[in-house]
PDB file of N, CA and C in Angstrom:
ATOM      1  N   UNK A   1      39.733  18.659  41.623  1.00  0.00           N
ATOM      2  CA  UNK A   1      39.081  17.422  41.221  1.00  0.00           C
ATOM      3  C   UNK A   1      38.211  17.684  39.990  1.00  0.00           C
ATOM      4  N   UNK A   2      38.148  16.773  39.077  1.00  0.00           N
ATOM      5  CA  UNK A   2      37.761  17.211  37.716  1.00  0.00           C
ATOM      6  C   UNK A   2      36.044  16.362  38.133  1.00  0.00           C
ATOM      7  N   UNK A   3      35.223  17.336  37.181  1.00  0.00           N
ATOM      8  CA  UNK A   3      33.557  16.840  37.728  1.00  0.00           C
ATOM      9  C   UNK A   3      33.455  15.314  36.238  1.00  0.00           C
ATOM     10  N   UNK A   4      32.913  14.420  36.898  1.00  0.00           N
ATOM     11  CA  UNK A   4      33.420  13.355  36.049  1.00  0.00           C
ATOM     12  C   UNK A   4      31.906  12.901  35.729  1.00  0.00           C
ATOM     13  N   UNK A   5      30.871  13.788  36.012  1.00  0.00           N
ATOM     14  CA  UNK A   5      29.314  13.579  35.905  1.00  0.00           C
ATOM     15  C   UNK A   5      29.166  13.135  34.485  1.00  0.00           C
ATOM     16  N   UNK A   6      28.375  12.295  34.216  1.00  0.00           N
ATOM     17  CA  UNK A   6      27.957  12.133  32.485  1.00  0.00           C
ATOM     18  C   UNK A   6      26.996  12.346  32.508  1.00  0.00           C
ATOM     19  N   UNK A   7      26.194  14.004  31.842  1.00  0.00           N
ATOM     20  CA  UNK A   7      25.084  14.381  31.585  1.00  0.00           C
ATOM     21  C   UNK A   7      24.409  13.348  30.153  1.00  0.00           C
ATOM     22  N   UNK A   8      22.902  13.806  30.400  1.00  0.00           N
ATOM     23  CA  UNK A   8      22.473  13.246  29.202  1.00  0.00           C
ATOM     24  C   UNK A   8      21.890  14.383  28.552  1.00  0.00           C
ATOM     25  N   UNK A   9      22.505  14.193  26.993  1.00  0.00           N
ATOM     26  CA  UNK A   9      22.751  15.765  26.267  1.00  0.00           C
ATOM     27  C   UNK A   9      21.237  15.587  25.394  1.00  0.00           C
ATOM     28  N   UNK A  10      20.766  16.766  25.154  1.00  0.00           N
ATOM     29  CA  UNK A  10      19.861  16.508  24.498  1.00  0.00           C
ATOM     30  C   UNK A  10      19.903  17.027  22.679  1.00  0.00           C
ATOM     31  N   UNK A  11      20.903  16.952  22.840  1.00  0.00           N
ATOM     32  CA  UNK A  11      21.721  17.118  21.081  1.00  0.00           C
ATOM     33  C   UNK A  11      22.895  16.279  21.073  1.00  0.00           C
ATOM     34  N   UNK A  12      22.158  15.631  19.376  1.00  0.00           N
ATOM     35  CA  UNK A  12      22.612  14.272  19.360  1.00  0.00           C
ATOM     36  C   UNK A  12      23.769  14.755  17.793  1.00  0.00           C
ATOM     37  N   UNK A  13      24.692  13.876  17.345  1.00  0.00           N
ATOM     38  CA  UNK A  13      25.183  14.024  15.995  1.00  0.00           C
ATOM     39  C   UNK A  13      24.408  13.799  14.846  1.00  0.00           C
ATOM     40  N   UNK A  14      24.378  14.792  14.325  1.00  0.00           N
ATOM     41  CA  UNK A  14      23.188  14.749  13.213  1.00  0.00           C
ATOM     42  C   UNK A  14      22.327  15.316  13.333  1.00  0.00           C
ATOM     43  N   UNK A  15      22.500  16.234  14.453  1.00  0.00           N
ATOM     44  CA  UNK A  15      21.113  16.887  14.209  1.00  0.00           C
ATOM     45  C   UNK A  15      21.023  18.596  13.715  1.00  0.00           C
ATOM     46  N   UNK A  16      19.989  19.096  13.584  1.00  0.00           N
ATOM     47  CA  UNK A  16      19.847  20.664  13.238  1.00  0.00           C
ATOM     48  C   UNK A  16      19.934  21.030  13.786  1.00  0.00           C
ATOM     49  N   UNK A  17      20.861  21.795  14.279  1.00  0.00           N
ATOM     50  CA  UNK A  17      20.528  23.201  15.313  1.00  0.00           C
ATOM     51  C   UNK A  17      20.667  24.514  14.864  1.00  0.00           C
ATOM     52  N   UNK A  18      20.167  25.537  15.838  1.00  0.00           N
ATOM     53  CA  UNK A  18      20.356  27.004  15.395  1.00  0.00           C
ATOM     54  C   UNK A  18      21.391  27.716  16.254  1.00  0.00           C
ATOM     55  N   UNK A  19      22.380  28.060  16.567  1.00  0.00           N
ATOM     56  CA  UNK A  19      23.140  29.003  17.797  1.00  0.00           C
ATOM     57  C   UNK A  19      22.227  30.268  18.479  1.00  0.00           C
ATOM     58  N   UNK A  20      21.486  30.255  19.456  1.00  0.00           N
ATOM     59  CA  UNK A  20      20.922  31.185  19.807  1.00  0.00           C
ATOM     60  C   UNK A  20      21.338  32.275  20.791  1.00  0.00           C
ATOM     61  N   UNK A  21      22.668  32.033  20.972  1.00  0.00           N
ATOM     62  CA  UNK A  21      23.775  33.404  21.985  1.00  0.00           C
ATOM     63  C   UNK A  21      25.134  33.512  21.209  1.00  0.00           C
ATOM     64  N   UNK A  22      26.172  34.420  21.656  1.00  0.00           N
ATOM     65  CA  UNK A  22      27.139  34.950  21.207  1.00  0.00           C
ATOM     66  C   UNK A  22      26.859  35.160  20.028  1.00  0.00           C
ATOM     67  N   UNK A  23      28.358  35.283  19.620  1.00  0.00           N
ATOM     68  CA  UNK A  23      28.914  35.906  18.089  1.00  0.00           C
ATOM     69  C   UNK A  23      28.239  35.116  16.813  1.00  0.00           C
ATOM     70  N   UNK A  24      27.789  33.905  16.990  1.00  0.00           N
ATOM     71  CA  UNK A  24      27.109  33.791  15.278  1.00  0.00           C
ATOM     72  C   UNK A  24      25.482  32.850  15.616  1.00  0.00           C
ATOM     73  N   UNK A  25      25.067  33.899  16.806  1.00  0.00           N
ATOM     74  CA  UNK A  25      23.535  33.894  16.795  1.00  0.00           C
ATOM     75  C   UNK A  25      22.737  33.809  15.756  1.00  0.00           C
ATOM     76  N   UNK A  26      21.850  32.939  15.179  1.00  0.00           N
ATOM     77  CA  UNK A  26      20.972  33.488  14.398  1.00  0.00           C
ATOM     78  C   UNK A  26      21.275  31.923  13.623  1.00  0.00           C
ATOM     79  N   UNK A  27      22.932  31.170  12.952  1.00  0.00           N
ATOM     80  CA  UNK A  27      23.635  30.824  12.032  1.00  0.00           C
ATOM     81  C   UNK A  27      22.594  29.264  12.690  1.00  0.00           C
ATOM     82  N   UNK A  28      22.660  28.668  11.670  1.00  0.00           N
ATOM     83  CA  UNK A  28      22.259  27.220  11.480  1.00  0.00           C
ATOM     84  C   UNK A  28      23.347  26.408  10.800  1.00  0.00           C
ATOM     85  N   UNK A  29      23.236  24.717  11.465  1.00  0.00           N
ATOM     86  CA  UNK A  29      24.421  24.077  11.112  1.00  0.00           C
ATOM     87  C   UNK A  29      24.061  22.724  11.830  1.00  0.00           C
ATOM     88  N   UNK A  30      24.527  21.898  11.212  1.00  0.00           N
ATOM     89  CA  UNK A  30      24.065  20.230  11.636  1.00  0.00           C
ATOM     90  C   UNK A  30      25.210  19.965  12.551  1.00  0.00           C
ATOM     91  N   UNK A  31      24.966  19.312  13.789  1.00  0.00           N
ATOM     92  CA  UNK A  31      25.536  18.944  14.350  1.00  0.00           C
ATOM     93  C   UNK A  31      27.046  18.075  13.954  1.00  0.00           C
ATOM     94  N   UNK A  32      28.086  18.194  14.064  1.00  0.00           N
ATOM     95  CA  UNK A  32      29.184  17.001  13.442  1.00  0.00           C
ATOM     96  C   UNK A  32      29.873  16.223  14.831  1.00  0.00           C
ATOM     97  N   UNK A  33      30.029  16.885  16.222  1.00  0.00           N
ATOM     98  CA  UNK A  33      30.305  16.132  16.823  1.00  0.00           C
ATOM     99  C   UNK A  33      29.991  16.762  18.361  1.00  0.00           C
ATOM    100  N   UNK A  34      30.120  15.886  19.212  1.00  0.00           N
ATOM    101  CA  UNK A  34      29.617  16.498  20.537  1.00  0.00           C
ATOM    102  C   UNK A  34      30.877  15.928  21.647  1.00  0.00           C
ATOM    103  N   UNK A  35      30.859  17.249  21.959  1.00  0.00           N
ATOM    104  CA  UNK A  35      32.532  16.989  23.238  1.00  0.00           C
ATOM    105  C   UNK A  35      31.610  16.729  24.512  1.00  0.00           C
ATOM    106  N   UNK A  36      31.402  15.402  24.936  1.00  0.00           N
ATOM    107  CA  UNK A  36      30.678  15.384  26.315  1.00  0.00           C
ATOM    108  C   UNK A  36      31.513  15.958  27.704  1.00  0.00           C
ATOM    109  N   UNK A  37      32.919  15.861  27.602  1.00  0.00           N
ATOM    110  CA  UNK A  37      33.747  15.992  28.460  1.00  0.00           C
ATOM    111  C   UNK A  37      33.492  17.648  28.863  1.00  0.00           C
ATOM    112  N   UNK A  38      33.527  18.173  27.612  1.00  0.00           N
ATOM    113  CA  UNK A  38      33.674  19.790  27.966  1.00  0.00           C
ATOM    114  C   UNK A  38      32.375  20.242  27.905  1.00  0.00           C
ATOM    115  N   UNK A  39      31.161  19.448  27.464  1.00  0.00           N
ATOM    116  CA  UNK A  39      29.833  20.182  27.310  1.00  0.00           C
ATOM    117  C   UNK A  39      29.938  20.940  26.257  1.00  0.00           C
ATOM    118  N   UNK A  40      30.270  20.987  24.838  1.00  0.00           N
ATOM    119  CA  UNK A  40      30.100  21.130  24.089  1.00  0.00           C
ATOM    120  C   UNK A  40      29.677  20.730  22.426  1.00  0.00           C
ATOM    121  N   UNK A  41      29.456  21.080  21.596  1.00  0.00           N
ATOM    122  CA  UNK A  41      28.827  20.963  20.160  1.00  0.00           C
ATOM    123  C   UNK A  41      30.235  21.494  19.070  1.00  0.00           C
ATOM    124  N   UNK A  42      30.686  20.775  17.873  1.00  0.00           N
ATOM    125  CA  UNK A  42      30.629  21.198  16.732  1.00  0.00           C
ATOM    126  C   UNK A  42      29.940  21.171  15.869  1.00  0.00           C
ATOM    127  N   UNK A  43      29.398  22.736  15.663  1.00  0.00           N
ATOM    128  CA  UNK A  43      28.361  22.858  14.341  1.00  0.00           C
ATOM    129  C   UNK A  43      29.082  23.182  12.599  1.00  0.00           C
ATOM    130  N   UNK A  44      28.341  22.411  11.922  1.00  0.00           N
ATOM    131  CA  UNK A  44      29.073  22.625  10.270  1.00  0.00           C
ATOM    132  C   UNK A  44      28.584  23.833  10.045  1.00  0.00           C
ATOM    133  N   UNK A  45      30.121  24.638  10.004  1.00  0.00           N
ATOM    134  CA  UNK A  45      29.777  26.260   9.047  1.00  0.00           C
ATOM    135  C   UNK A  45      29.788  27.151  10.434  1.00  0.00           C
ATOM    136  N   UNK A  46      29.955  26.604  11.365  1.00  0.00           N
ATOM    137  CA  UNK A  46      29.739  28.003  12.997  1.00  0.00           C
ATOM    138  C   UNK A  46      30.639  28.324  13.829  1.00  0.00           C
ATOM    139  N   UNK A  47      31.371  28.812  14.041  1.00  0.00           N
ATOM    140  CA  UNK A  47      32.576  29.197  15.058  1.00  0.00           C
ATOM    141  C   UNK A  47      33.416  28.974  14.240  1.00  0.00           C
ATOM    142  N   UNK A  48      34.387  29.593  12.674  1.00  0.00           N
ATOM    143  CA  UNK A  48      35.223  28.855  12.102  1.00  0.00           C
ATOM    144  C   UNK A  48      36.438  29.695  12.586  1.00  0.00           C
ATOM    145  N   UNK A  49      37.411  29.181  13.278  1.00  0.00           N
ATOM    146  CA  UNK A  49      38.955  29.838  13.814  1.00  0.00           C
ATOM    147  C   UNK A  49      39.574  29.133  12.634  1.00  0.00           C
ATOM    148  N   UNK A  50      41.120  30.169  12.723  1.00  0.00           N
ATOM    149  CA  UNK A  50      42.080  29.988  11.628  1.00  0.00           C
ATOM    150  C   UNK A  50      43.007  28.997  12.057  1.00  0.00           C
ATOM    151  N   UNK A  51      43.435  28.118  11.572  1.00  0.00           N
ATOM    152  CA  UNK A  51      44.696  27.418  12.049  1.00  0.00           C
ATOM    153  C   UNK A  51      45.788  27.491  11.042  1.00  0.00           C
ATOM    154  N   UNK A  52      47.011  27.627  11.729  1.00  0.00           N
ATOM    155  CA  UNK A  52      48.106  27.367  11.098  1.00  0.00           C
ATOM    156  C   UNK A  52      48.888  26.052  11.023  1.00  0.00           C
ATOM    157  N   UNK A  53      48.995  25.859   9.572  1.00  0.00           N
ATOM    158  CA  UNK A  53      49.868  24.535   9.403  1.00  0.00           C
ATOM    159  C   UNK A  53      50.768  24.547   9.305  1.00  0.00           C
ATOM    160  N   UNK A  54      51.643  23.773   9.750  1.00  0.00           N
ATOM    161  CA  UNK A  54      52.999  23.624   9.673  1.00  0.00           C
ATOM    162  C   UNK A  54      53.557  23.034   8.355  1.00  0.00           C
ATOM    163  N   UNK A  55      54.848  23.009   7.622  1.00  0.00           N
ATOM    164  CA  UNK A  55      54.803  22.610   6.749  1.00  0.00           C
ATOM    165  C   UNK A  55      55.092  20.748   7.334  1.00  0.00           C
ATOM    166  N   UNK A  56      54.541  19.893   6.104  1.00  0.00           N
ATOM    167  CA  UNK A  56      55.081  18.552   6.917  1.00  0.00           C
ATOM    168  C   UNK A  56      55.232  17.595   5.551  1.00  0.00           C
ATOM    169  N   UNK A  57      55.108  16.516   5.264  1.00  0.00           N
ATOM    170  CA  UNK A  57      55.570  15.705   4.344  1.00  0.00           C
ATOM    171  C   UNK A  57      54.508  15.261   3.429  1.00  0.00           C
ATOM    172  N   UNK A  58      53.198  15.512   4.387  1.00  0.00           N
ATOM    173  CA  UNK A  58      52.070  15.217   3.345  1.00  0.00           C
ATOM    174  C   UNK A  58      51.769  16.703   3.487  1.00  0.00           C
ATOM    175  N   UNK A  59      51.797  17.498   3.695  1.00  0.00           N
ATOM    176  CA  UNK A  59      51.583  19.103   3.312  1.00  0.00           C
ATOM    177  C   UNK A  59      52.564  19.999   3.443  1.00  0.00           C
ATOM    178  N   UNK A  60      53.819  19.769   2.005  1.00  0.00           N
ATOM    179  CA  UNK A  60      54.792  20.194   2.306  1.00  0.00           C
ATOM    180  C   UNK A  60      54.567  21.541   2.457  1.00  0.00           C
ATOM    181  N   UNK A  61      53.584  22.214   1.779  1.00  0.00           N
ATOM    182  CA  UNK A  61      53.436  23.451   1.626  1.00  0.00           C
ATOM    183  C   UNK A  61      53.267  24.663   3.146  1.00  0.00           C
ATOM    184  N   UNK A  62      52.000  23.520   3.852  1.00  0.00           N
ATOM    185  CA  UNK A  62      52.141  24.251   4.977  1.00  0.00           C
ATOM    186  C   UNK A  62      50.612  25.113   4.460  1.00  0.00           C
ATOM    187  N   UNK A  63      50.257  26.051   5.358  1.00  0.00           N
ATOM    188  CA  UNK A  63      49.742  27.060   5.270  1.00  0.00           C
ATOM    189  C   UNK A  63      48.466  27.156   6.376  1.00  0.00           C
ATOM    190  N   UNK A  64      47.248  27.914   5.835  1.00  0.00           N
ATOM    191  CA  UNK A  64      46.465  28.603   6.769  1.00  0.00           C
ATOM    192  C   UNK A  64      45.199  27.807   6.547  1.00  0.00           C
ATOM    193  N   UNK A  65      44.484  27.152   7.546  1.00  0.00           N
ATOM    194  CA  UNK A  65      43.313  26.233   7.186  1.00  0.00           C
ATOM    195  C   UNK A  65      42.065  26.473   8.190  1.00  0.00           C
ATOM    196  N   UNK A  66      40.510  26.763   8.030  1.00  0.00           N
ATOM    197  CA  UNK A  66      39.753  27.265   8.714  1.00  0.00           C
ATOM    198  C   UNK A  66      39.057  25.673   9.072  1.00  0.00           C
ATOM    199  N   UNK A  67      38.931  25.765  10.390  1.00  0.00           N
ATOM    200  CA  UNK A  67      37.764  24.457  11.232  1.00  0.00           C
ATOM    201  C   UNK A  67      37.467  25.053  12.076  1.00  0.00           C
ATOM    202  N   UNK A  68      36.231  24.008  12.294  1.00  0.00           N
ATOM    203  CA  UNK A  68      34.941  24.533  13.439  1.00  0.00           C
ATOM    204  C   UNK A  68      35.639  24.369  14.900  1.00  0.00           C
ATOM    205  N   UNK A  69      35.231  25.225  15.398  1.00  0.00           N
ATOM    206  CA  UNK A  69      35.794  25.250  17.128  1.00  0.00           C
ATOM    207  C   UNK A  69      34.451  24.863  17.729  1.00  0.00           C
ATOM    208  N   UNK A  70      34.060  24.575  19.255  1.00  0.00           N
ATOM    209  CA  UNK A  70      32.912  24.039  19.493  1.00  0.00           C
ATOM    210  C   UNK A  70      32.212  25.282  20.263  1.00  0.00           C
ATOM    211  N   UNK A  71      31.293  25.468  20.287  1.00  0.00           N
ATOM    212  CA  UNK A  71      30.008  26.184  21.178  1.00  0.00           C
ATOM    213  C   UNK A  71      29.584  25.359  21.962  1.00  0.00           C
ATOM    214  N   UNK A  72      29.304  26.086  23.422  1.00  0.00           N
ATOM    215  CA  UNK A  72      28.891  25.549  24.013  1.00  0.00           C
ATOM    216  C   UNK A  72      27.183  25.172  24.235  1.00  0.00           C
ATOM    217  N   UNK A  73      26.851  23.662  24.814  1.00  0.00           N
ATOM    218  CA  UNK A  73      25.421  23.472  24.575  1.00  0.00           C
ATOM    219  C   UNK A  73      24.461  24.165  25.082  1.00  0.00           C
ATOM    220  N   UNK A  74      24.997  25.193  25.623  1.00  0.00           N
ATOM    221  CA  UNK A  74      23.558  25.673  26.094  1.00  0.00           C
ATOM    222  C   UNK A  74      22.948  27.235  25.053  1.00  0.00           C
ATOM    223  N   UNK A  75      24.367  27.329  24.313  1.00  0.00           N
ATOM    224  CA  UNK A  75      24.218  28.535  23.373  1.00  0.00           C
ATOM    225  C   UNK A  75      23.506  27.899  22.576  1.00  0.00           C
ATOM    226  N   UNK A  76      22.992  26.287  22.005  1.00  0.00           N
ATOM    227  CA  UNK A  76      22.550  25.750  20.875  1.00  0.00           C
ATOM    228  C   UNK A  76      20.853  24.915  20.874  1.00  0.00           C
ATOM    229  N   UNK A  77      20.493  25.089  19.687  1.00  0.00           N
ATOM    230  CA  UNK A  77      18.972  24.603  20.124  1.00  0.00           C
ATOM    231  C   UNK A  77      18.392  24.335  18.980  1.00  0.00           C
ATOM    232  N   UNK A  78      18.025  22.703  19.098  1.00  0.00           N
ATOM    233  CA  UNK A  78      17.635  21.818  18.209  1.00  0.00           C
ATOM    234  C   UNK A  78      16.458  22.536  17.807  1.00  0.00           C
ATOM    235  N   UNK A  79      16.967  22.752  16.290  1.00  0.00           N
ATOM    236  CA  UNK A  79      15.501  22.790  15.269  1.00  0.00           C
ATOM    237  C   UNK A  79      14.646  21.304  14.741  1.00  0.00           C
ATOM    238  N   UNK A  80      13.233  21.042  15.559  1.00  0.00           N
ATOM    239  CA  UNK A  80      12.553  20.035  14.777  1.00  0.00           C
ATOM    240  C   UNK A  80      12.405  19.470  13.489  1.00  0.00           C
ATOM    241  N   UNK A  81      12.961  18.619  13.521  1.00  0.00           N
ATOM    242  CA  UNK A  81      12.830  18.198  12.076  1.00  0.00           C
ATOM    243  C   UNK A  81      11.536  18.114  10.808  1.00  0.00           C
ATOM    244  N   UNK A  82      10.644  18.272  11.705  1.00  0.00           N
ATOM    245  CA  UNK A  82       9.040  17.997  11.403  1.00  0.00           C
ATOM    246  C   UNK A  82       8.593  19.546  10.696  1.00  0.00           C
ATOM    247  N   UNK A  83       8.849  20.599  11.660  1.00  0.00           N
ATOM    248  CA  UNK A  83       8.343  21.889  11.515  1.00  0.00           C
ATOM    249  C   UNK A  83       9.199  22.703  11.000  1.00  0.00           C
ATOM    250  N   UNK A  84      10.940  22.558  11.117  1.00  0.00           N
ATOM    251  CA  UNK A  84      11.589  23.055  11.066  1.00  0.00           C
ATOM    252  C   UNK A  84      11.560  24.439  11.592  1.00  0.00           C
ATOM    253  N   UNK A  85      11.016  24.556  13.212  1.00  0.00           N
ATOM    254  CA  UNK A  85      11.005  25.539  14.291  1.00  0.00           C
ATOM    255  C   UNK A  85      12.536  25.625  15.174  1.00  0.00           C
ATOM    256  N   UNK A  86      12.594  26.131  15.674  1.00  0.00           N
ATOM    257  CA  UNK A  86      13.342  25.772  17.161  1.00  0.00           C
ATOM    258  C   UNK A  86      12.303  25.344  18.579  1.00  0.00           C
ATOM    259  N   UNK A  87      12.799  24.378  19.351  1.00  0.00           N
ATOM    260  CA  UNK A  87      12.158  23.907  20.057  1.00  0.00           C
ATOM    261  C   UNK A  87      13.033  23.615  21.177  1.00  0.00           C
ATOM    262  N   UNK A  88      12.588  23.278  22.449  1.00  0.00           N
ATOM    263  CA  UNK A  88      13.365  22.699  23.689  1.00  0.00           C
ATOM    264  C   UNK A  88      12.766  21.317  23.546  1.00  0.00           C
ATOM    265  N   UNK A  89      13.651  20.485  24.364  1.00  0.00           N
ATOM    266  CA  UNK A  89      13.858  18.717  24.460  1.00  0.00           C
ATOM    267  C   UNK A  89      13.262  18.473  25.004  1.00  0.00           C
ATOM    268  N   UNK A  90      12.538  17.329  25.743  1.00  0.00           N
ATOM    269  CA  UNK A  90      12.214  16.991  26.762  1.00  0.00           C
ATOM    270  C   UNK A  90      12.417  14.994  26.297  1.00  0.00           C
ATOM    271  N   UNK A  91      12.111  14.462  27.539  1.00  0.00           N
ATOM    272  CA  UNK A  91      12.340  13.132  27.401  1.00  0.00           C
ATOM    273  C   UNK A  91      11.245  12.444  27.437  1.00  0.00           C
ATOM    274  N   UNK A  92      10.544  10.870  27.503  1.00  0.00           N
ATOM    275  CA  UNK A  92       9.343  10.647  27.868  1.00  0.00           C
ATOM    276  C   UNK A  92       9.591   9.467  27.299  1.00  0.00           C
ATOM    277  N   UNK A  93       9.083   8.685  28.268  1.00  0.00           N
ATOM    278  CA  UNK A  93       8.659   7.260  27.767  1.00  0.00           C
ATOM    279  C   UNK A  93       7.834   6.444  26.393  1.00  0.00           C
ATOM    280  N   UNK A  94       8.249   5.991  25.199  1.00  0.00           N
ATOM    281  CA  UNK A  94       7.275   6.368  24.140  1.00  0.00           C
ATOM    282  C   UNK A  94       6.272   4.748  24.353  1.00  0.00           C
ATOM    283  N   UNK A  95       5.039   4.439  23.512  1.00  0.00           N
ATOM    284  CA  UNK A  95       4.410   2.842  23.862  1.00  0.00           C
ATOM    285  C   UNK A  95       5.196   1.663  24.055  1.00  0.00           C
ATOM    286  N   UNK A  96       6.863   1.608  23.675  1.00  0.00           N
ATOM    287  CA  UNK A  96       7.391   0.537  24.210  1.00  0.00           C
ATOM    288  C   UNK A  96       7.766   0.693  25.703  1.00  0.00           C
ATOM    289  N   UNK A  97       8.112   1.562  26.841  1.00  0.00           N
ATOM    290  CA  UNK A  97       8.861   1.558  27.228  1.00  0.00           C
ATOM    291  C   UNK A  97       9.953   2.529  27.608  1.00  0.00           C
ATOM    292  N   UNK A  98      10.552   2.643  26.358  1.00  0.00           N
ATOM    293  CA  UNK A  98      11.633   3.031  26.184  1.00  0.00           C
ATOM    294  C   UNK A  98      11.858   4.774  26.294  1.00  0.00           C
ATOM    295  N   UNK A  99      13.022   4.954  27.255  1.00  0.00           N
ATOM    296  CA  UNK A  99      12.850   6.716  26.989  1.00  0.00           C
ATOM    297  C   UNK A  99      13.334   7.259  25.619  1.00  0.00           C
ATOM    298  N   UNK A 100      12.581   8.494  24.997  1.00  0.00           N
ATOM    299  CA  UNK A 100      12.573   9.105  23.590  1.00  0.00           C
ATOM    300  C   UNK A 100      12.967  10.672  23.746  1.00  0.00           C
ATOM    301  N   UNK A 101      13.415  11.116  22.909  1.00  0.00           N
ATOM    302  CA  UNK A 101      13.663  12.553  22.717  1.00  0.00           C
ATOM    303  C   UNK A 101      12.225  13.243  22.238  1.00  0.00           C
ATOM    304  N   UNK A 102      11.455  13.984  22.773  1.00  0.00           N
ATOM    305  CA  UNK A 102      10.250  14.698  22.556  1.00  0.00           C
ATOM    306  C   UNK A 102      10.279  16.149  22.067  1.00  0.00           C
ATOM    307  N   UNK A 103       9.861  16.609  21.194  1.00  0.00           N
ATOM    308  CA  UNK A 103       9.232  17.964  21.017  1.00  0.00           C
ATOM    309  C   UNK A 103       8.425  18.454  21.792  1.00  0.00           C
ATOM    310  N   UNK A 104       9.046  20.222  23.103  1.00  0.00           N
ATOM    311  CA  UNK A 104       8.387  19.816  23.959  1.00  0.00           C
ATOM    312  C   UNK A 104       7.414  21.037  22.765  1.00  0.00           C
ATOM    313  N   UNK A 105       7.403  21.443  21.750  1.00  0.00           N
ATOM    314  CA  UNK A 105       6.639  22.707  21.306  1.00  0.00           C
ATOM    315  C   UNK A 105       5.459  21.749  20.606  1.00  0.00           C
ATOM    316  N   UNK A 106       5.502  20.418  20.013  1.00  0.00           N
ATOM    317  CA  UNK A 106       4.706  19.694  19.565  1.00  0.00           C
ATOM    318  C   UNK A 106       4.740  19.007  19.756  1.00  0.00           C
ATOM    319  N   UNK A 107       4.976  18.306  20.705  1.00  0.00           N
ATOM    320  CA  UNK A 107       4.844  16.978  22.105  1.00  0.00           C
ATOM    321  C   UNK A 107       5.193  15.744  20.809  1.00  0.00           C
ATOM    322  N   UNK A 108       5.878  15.565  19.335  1.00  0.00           N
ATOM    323  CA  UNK A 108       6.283  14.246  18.917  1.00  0.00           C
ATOM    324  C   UNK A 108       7.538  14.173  19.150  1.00  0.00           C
ATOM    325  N   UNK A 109       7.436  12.391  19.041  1.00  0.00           N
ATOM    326  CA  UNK A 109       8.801  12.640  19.208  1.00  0.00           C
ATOM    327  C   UNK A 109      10.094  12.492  18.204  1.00  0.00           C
ATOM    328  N   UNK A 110      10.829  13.147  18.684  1.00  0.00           N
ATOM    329  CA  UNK A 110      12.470  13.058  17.359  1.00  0.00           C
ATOM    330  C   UNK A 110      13.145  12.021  17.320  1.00  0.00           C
ATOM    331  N   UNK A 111      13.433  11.694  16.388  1.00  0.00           N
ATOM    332  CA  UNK A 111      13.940  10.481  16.425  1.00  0.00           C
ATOM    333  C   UNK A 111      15.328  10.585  15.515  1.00  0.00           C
TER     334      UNK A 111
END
């Protein structure tokens, strides 16, 4: 049975992050898309695998082309936009109401 839970991610598209485990620890890269299904992140410029093209009619040529593969979210961690630190998420109700994405290292929130 496939787990059909919909977490709420706390990295959004567009945002900064840094990779802080495996093979390109350290690397920074803006978020481009988020696989909710698999729990994962594509970051611009991080995990780049080789693909092979086939030749086809709009690329008769064919050949060898590098894209981002995804990391998973828990290897990744939003840099504040404010401080440009790394920080952990937290959530919180802001004066409307409404729940917000928080800085938990400088309690504002991201927006």
């Amino acid at each position: 049975m496939k787990n059909t839970k919909k977490f709420k991610f706390n990295i959004k598209k567009g945002d900064k992050v840094e990779v802080i485990a495996g093979n390109h620890k350290g690397k920074t890269g803006e978020v481009l898309e988020v696989l909710r299904e698999k729990q994962r992140v594509i970051v611009e410029g991080v995990n780049l695998v080789t693909k092979h093209i086939k030749p086809s009619q709009q690329n008769p040529e064919g050949g060898v082309k590098k894209t981002e593969a995804g990391i998973h979210l828990s290897n990744v961690m939003l840099i504040d936009p404010k401080t440009g630190e790394k920080t952990r998420v937290g959530r919180k109700q802001d004066e409307n109401g409404k729940l917000k994405r928080f800085s938990k290292k400088t309690q504002e929130f991201i927006d």
